[in-house]
C-alpha atoms as a PDB file:
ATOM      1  CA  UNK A   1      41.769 -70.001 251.782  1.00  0.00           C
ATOM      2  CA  UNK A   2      37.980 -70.753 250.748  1.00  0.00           C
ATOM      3  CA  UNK A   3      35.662 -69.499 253.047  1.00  0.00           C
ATOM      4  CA  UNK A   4      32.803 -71.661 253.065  1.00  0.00           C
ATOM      5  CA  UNK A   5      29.161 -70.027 252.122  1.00  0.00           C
ATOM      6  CA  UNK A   6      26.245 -69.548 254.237  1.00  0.00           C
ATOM      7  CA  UNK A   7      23.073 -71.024 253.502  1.00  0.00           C
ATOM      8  CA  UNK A   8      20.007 -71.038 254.593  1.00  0.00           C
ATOM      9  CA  UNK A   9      17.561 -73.905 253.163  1.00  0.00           C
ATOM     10  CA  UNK A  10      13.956 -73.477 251.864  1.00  0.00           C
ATOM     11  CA  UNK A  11      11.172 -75.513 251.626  1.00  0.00           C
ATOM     12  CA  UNK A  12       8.386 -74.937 248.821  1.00  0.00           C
ATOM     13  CA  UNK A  13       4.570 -75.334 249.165  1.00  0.00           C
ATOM     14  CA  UNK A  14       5.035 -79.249 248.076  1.00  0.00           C
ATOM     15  CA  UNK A  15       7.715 -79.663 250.993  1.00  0.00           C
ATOM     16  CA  UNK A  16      10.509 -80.025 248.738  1.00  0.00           C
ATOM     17  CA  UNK A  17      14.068 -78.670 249.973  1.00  0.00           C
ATOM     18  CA  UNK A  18      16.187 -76.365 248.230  1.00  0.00           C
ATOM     19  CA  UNK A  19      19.684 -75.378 249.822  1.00  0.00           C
ATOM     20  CA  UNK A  20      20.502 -71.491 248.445  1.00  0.00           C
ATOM     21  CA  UNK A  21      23.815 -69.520 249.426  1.00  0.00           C
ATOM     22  CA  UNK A  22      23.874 -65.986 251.126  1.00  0.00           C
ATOM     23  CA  UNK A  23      24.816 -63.383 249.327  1.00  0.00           C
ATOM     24  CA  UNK A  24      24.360 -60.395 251.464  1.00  0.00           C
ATOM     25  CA  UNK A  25      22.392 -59.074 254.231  1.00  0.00           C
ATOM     26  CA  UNK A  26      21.168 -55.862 254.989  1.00  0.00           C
ATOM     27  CA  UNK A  27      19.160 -54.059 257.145  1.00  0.00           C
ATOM     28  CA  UNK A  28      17.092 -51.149 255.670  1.00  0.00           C
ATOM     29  CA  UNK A  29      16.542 -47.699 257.515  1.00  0.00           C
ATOM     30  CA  UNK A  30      13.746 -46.618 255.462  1.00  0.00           C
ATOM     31  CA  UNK A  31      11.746 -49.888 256.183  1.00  0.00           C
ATOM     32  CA  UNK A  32      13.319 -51.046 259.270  1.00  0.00           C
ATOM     33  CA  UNK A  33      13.588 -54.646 257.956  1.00  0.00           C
ATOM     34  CA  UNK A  34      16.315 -56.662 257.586  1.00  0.00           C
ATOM     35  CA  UNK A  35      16.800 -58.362 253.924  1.00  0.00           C
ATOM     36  CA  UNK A  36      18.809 -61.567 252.984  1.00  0.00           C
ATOM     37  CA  UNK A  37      19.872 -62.056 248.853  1.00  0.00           C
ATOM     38  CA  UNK A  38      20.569 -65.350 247.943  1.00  0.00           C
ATOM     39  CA  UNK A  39      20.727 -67.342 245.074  1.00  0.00           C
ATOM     40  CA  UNK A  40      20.853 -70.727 243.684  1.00  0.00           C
ATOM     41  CA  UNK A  41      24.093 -72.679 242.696  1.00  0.00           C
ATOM     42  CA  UNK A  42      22.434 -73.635 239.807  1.00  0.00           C
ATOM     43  CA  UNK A  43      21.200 -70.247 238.455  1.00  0.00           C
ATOM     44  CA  UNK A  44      23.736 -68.002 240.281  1.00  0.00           C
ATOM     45  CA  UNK A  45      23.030 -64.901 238.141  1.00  0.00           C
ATOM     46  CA  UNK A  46      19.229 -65.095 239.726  1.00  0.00           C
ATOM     47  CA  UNK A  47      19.602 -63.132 242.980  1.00  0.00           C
ATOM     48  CA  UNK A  48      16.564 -63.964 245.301  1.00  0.00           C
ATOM     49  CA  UNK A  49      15.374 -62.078 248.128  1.00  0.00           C
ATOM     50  CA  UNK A  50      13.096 -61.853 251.346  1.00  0.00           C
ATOM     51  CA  UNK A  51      12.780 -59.627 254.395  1.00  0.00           C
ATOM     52  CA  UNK A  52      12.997 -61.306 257.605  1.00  0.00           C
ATOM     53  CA  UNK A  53      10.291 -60.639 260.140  1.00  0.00           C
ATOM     54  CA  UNK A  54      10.686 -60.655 264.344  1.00  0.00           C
ATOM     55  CA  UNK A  55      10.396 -64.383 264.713  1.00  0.00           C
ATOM     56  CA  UNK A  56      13.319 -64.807 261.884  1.00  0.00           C
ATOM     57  CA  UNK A  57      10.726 -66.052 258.975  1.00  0.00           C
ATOM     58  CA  UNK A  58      11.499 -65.474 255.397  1.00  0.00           C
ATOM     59  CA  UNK A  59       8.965 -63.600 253.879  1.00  0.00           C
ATOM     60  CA  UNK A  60       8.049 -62.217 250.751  1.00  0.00           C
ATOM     61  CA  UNK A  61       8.831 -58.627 249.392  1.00  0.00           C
ATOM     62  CA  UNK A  62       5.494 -57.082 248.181  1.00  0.00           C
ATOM     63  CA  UNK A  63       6.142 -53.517 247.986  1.00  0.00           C
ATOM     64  CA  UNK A  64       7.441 -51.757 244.621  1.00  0.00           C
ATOM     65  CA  UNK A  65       9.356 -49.518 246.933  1.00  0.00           C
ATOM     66  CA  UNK A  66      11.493 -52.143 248.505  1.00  0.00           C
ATOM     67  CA  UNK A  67      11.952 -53.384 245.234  1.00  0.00           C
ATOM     68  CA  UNK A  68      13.427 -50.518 244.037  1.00  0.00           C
ATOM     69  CA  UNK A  69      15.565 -49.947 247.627  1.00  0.00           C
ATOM     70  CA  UNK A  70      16.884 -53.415 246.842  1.00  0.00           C
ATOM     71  CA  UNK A  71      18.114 -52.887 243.436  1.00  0.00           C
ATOM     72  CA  UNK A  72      20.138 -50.055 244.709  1.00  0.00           C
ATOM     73  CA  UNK A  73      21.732 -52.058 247.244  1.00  0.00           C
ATOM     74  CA  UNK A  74      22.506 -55.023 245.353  1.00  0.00           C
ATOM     75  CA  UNK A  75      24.237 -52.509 242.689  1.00  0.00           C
ATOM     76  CA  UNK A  76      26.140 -50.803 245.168  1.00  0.00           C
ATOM     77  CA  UNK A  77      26.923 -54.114 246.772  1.00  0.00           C
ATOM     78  CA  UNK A  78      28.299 -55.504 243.498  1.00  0.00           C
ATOM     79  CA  UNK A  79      29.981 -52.370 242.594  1.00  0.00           C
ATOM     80  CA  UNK A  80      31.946 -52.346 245.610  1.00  0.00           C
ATOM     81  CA  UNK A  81      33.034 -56.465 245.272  1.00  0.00           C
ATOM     82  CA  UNK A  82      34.727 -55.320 242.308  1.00  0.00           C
ATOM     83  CA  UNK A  83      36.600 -52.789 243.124  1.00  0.00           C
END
């Protein structure tokens, strides 16, 4: 059975709407955020991500750190979807 995929829906600076699936959460210790991945049916090797702040707004990652953090989970995330 197909499970259907989460989405969440964002709108760019021109108010245009773009629907993107859910690839993952995760919350982060180190940062004590919480982080969705996502990405785009039409590029879906082009994971996306934001952190999501108290009122539940998508915001942008800024910090090299959680950059790096997020590689690591994504990796370990897609290692363990394989096995």
């Amino acid at each position: 059975m197909d499970k259907e995929l989460e989405t969440i829906v964002m709108v760019d600076e021109n108010g245009n709407q773009k629907k993107l699936n859910i690839y993952f959460t995760y919350h982060s210790e180190t940062f004590n955020k919480n982080y969705v991945v996502f990405y785009d049916n039409e590029d879906p090797d082009n994971l996306l991500a934001c952190f999501v702040d108290e009122k539940g707004n998508l915001l942008d990652i800024t910090s090299d750190e959680e950059y790096d953090e997020l590689d690591e989970v994504i990796e370990d995330f897609q290692n363990e979807k394989e096995s």
